[in-house]
Protein backbone atom coordinates (compact mmCIF):
# COMPACT_ATOMS: atom_id res chain seq x y z
CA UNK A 1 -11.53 25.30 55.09
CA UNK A 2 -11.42 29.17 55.50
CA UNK A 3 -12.36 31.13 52.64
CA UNK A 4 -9.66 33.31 50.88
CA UNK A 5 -11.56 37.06 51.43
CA UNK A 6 -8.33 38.40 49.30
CA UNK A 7 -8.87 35.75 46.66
CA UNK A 8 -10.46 36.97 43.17
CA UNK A 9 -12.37 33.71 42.99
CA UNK A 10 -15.23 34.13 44.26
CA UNK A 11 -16.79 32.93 47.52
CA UNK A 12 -19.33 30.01 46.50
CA UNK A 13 -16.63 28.29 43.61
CA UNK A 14 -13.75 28.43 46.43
CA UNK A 15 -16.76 26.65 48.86
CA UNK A 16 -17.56 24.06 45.39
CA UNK A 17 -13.74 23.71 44.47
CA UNK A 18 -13.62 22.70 48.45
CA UNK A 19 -16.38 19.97 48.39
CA UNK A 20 -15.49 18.55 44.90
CA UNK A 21 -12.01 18.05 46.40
CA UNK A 22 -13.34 16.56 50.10
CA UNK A 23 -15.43 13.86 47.33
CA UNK A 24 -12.11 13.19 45.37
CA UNK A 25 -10.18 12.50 48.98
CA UNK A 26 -13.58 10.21 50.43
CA UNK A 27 -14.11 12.23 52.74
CA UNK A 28 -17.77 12.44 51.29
CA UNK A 29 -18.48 9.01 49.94
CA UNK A 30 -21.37 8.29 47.30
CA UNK A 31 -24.95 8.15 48.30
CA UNK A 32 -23.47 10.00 51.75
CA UNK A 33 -25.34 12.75 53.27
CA UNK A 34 -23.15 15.81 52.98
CA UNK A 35 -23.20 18.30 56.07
CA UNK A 36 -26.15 19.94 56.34
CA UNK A 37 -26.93 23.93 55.31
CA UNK A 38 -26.36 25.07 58.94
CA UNK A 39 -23.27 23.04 58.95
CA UNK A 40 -22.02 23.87 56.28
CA UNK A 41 -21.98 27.73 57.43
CA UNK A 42 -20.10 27.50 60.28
CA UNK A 43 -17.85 25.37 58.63
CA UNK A 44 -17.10 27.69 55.82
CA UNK A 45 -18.06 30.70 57.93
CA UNK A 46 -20.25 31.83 55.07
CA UNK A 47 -23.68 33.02 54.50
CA UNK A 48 -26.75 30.75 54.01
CA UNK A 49 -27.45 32.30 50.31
CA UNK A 50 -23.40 32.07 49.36
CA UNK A 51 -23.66 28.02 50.88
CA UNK A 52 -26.87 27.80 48.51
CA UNK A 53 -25.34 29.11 45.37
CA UNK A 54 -22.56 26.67 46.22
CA UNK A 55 -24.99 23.40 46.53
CA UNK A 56 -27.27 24.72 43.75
CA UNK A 57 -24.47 24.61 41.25
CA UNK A 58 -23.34 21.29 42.16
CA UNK A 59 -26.34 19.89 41.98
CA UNK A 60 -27.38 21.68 38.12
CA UNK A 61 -23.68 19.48 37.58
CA UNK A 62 -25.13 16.68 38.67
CA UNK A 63 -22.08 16.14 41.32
CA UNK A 64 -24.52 15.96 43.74
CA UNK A 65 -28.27 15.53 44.32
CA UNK A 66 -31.20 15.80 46.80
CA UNK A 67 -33.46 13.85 48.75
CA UNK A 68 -36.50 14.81 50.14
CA UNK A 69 -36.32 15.40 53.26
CA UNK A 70 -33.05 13.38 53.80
CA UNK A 71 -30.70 16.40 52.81
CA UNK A 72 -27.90 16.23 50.16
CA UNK A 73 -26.14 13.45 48.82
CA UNK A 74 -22.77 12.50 46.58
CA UNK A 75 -24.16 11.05 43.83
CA UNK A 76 -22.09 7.96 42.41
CA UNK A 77 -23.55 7.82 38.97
CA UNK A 78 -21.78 11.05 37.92
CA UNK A 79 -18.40 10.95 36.75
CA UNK A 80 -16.42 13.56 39.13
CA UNK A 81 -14.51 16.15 36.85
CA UNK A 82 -12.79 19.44 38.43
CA UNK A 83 -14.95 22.32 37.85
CA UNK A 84 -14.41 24.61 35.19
CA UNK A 85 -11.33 27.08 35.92
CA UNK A 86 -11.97 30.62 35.79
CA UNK A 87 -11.00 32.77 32.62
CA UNK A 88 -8.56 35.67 32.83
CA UNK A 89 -9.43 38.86 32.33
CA UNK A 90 -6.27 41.12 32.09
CA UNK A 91 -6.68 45.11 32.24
CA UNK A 92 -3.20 47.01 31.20
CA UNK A 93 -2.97 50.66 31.77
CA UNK A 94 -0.19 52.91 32.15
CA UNK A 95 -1.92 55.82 34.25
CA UNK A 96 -4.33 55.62 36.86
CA UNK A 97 -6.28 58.34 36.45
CA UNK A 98 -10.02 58.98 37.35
CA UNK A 99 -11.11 57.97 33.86
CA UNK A 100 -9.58 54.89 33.76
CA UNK A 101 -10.22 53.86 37.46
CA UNK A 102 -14.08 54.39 36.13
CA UNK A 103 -13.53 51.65 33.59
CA UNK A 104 -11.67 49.93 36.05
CA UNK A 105 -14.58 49.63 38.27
CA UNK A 106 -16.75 48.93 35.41
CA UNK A 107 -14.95 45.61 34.57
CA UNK A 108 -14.73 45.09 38.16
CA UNK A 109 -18.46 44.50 38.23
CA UNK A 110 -18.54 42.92 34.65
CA UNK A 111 -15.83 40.42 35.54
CA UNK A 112 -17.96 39.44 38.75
CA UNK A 113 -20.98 39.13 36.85
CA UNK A 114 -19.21 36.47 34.32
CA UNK A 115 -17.25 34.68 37.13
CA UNK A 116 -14.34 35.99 35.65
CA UNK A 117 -10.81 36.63 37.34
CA UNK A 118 -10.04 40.52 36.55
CA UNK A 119 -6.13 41.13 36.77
CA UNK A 120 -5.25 45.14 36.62
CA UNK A 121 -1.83 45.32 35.29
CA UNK A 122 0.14 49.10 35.77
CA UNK A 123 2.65 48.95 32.90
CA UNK A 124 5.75 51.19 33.75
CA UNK A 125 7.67 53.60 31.63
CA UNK A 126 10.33 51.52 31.45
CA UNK A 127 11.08 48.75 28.81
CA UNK A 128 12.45 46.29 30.66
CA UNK A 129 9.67 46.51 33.12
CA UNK A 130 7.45 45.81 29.80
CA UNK A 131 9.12 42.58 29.22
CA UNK A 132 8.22 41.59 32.74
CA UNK A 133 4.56 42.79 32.68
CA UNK A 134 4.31 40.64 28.96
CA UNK A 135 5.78 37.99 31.26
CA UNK A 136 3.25 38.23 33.78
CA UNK A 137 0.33 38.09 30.96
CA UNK A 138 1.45 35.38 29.02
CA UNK A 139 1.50 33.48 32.41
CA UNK A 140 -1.89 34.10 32.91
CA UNK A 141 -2.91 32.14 29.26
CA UNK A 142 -5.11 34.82 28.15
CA UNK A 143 -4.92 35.96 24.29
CA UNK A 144 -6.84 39.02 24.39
CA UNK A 145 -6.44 41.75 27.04
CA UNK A 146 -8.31 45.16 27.66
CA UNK A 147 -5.92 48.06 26.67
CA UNK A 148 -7.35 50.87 28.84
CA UNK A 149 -4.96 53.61 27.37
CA UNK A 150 -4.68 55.95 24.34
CA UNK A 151 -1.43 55.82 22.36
CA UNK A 152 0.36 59.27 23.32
CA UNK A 153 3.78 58.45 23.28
CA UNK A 154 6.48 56.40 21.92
CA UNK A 155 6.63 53.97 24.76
CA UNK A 156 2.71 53.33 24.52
CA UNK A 157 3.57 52.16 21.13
CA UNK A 158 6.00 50.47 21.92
CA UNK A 159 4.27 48.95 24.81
CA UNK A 160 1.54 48.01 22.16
CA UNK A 161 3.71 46.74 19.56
CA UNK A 162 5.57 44.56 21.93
CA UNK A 163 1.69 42.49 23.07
CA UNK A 164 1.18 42.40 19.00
CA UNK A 165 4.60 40.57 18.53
CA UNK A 166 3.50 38.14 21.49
CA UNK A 167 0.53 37.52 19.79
CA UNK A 168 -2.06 38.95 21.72
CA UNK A 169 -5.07 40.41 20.76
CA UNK A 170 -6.04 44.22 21.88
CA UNK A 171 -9.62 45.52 23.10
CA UNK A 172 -9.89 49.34 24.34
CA UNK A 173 -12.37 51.68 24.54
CA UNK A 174 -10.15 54.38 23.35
CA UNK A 175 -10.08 55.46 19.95
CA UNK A 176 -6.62 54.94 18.50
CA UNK A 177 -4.95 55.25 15.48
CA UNK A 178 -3.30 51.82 15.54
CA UNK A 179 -6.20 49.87 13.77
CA UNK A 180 -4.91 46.80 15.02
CA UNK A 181 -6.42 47.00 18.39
CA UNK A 182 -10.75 46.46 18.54
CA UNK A 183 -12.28 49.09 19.62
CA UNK A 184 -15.03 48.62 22.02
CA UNK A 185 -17.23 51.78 22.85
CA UNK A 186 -19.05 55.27 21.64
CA UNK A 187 -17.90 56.69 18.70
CA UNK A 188 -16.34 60.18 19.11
CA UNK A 189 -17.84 61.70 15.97
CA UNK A 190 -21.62 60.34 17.67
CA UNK A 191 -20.45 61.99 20.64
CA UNK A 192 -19.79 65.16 19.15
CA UNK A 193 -22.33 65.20 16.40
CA UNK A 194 -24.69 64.17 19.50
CA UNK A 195 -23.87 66.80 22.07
CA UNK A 196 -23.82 69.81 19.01
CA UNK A 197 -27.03 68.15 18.16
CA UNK A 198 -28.68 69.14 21.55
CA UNK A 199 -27.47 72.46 21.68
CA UNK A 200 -28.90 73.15 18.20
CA UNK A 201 -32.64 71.18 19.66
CA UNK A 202 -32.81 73.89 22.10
CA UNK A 203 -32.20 76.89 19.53
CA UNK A 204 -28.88 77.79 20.24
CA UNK A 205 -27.16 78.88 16.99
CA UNK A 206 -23.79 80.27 17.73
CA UNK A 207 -22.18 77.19 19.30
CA UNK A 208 -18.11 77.01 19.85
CA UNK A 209 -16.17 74.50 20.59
CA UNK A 210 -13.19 73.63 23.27
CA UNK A 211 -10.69 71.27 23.23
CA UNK A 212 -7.73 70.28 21.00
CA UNK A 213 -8.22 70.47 16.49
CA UNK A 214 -4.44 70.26 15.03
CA UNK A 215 -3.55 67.69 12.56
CA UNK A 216 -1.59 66.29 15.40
CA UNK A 217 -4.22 65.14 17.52
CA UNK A 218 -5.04 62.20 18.14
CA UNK A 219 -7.74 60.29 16.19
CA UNK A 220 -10.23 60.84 18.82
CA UNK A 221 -9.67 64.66 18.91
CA UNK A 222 -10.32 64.81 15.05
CA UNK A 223 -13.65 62.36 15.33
CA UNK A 224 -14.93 64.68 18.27
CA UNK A 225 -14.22 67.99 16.11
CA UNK A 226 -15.77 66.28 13.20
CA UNK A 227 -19.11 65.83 14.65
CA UNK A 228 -19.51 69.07 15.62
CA UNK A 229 -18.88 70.66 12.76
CA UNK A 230 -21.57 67.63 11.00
CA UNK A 231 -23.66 68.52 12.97
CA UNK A 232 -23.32 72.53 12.71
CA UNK A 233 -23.61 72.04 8.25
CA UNK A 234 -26.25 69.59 8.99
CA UNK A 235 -28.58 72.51 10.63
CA UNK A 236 -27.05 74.64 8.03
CA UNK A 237 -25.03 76.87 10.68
CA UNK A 238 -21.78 77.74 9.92
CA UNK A 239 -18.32 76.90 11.30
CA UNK A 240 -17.20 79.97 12.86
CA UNK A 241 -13.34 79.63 13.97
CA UNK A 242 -13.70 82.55 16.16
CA UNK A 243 -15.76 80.69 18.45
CA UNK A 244 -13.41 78.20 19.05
CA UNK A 245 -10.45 77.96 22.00
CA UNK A 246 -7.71 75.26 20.53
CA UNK A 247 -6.56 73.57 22.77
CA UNK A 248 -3.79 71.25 20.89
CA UNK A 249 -0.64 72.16 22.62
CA UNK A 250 -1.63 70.77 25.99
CA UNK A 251 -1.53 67.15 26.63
CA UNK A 252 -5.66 65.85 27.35
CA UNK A 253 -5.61 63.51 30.29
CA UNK A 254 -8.52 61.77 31.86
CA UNK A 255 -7.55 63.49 35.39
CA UNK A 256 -9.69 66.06 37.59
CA UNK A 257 -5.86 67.31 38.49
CA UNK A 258 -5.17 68.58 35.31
CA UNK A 259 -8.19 71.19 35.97
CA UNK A 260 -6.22 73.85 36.98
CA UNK A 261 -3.72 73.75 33.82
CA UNK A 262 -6.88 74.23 31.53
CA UNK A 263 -8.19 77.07 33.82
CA UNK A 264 -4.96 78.66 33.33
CA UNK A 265 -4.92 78.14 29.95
CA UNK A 266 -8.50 79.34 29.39
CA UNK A 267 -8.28 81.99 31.44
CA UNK A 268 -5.34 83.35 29.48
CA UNK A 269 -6.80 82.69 26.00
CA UNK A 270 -10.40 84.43 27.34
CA UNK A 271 -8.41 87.54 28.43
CA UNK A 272 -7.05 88.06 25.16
CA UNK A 273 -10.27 87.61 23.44
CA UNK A 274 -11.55 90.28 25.54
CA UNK A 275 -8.83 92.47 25.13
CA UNK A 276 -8.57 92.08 21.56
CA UNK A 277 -12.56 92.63 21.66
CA UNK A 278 -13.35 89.07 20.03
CA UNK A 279 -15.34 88.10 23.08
CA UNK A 280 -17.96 90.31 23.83
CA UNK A 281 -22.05 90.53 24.77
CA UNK A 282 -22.43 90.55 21.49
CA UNK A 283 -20.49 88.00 19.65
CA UNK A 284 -20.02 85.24 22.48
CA UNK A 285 -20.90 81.77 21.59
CA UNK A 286 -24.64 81.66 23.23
CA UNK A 287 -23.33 77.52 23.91
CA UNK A 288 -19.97 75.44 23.54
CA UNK A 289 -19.87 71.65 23.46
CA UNK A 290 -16.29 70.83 25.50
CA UNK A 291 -14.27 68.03 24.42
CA UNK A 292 -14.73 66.67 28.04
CA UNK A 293 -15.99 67.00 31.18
CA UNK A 294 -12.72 68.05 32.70
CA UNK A 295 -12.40 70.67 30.30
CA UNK A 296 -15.95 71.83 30.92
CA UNK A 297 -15.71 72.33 34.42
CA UNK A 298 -12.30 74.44 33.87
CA UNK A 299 -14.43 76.55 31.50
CA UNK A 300 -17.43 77.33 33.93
CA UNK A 301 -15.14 78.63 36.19
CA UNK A 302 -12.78 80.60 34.10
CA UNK A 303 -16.26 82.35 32.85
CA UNK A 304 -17.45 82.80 36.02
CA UNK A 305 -14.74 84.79 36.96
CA UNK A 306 -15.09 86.85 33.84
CA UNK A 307 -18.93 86.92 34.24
CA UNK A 308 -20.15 85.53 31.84
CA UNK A 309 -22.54 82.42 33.62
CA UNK A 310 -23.78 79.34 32.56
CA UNK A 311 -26.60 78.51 31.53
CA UNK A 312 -27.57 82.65 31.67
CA UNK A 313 -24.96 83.65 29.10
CA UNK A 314 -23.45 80.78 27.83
CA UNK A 315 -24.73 76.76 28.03
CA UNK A 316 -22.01 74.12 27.89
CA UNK A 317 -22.21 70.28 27.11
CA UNK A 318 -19.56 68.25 28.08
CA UNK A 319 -18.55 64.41 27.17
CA UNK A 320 -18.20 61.36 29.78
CA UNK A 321 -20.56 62.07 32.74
CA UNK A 322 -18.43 60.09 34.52
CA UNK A 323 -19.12 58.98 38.12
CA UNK A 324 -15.16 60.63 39.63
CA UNK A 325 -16.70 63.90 38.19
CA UNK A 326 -19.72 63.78 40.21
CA UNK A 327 -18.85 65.69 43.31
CA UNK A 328 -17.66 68.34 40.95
CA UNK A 329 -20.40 69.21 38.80
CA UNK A 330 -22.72 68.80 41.45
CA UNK A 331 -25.48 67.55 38.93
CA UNK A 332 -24.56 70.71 37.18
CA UNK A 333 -23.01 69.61 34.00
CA UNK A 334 -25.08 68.55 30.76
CA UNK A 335 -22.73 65.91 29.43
CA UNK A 336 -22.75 62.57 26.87
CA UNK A 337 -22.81 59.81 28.71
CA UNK A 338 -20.01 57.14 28.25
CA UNK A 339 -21.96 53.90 29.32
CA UNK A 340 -18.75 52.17 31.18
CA UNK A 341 -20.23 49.02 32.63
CA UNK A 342 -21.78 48.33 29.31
CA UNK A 343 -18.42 48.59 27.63
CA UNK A 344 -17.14 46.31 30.25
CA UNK A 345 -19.65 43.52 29.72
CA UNK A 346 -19.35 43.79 25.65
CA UNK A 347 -15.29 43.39 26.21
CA UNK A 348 -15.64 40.62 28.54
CA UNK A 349 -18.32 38.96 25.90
CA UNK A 350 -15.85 39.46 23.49
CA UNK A 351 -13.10 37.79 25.05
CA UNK A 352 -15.07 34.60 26.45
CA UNK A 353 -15.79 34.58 22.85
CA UNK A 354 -20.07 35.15 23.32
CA UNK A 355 -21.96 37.02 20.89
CA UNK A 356 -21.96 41.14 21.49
CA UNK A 357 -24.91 42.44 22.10
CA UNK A 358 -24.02 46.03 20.44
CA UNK A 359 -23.75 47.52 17.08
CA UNK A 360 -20.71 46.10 15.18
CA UNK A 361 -18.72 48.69 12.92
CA UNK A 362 -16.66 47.21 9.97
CA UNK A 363 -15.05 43.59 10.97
CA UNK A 364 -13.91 44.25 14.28
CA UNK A 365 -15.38 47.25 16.19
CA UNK A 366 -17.94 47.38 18.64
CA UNK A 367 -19.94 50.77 18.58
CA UNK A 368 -22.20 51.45 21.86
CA UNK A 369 -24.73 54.18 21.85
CA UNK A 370 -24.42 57.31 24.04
CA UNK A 371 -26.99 59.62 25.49
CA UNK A 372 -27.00 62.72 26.31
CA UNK A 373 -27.80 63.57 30.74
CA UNK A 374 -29.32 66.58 30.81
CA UNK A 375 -28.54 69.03 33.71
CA UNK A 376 -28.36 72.65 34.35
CA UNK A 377 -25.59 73.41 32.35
CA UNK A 378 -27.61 73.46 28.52
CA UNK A 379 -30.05 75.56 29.76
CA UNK A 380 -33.12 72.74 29.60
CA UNK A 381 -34.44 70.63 32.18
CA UNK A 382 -37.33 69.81 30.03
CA UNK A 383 -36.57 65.84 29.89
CA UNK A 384 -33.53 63.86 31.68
CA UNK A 385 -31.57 61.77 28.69
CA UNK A 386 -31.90 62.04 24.68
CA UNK A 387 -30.67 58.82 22.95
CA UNK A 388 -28.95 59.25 19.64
């Protein structure tokens, strides 16, 4: 048999399904020696450790069992039942953008490390292209899918309203307003609170803020703005509104392509300010906590080119410290870490039905603590992370 390299089972159950079936067909009768280890390898043109994981399991199963120095046998005393099939483990996302492709690896490696089969399913604009991806899923006999997207627009609602009606259950780790769908990850209030927090540790007192505050934002927006301001009446420091750029009427994507819109955007707002003398030496924000690290990045440059520098003049803390950012920031940016392969494993847990290992919040929501990754950017280099 040739292993299926392509195949999302993986290498040693597609070498077990293989025996299990060569014992159904007698082609490895009971209390007969099965091929040896070396065999075995070129047969399946597979490593010795892939071949071991293969025998090992089959033998914990009792399908098969060892004699000393006589090799492996078919053991006839075991009743011979197919091995366990593989659970599904289906991803829907609209957009692939570098955010979600990070969670996307995530469960990549979670689904691997619970011998799970990961599906990643692209849903379309389109309605009738949502009836045939709700086709596809119910095919797949999985109740419970990861929804890797915010709801923005009317077709994401849709989209979600549509799975609910099939009777499928939702996991995401973005905050939405629909409170039908478990959320599974940080808390955007922790991650503002958290990231304010660290500015005020390090004695910055005139902190601003960047990113989008109308009543029409979306639920995560308004938990992100929340914390800061917690945490700025917390250290008794006031909300100043002149220290904050509003970013509301553009749409907040997950996408390092999008940079250059919020450059634009900043740099048009921070030329006012200057013009209309709000922004000055004197009454700058001394820090800002961005509402990502997108956003942050935009800012450092638009300030750069007004010079003003970070950390010098102004320190910025972003949110997500997520690995597509990387080559940007250059280990530059402070920013709250999102923990993505943690989220992973706590949704897969939750749909194999295990018990979470992570905080639970109310009936249904699974809260996972951030940290904060200190770099350049704050102005400290004092210590590497800060837990909540």
């Amino acid at each position: 048999m040739a292993l299926d390299y392509k195949n999302p089972i993986p290498l040693y159950l597609q070498i077990i399904e293989d025996i299990q079936e060569n014992i159904l067909k007698g082609v490895y009768k009971p209390n007969t020696p099965l091929p040896s280890l070396t065999e075995l390898c070129k047969m399946y043109d597979a490593g010795r450790s892939t071949i071991h994981r293969a025998l090992q399991t089959l033998i914990s199963s009792g399908k098969i069992y060892s004699r000393v120095g006589k090799g492996l046998y078919v053991n006839d005393s075991h009743p011979l039942t197919p091995f366990p099939k593989l659970k599904n483990i289906i991803v829907v996302t609209n957009s692939l953008t570098n955010v979600t492709n990070t969670y996307i690896s995530g469960f990549e490696q979670a689904a691997k490390e619970y011998e799970c089969y990961l599906h990643i399913l692209l849903a379309q604009e389109e309605r009738g292209n949502h009836d045939v991806m709700l086709k596809n899923i119910l095919s797949l006999d999985s109740k419970t899918i990861v929804f890797l997207n915010g709801i923005r627009t009317s077709e994401d609602q849709a989209l979600v309203d549509m799975m609910f009606e099939a009777g499928l259950t939702l996991v995401s780790p973005y905050y939405t307003q629909d409170k039908r769908i478990i959320f599974i990850g940080v808390n955007p209030e922790t991650i503002g609170k958290m990231a304010t927090n660290h500015l005020i540790k390090l004695g910055y007192q005139r902190i601003g803020y960047v990113g989008p505050m109308s009543e029409e934002s979306q639920p995560s927006h308004k938990l992100k703005l929340r914390g800061y301001k917690s945490a700025l009446s917390e250290n008794n420091l006031n909300f100043n509104p002149n220290l904050v750029i509003n970013l509301s009427n553009l749409q907040i994507t997950g996408n390092k392509k999008d940079i250059p819109i919020y450059q634009e955007k900043l740099n048009a707002y921070i030329n006012q300010a200057i013009k209309n003398e709000q922004i000055n030496l004197e009454n700058r924000p001394d820090a800002i906590f961005a509402y990502n690290d997108f956003i942050a990045f935009a800012l450092i440059e638009v300030l750069r080119k007004h010079n003003y520098y970070v950390p010098k003049d102004i320190a910025i803390v972003g949110d997500g410290d997520y690995e597509s950012m990387s080559h940007l920031t250059s280990g530059f940016l402070t920013s709250v870490h999102r923990p993505v392969l943690s989220i992973a494993r706590e949704s897969i847990r939750y749909i194999l039905g295990k018990k979470t290992i992570s905080k639970k919040s109310g009936p249904k929501n699974i809260y996972l603590t951030p940290q904060v990754v200190i770099r350049e950017s704050c102005g400290s280099l004092s210590f590497d992370t800060e837990n909540i």
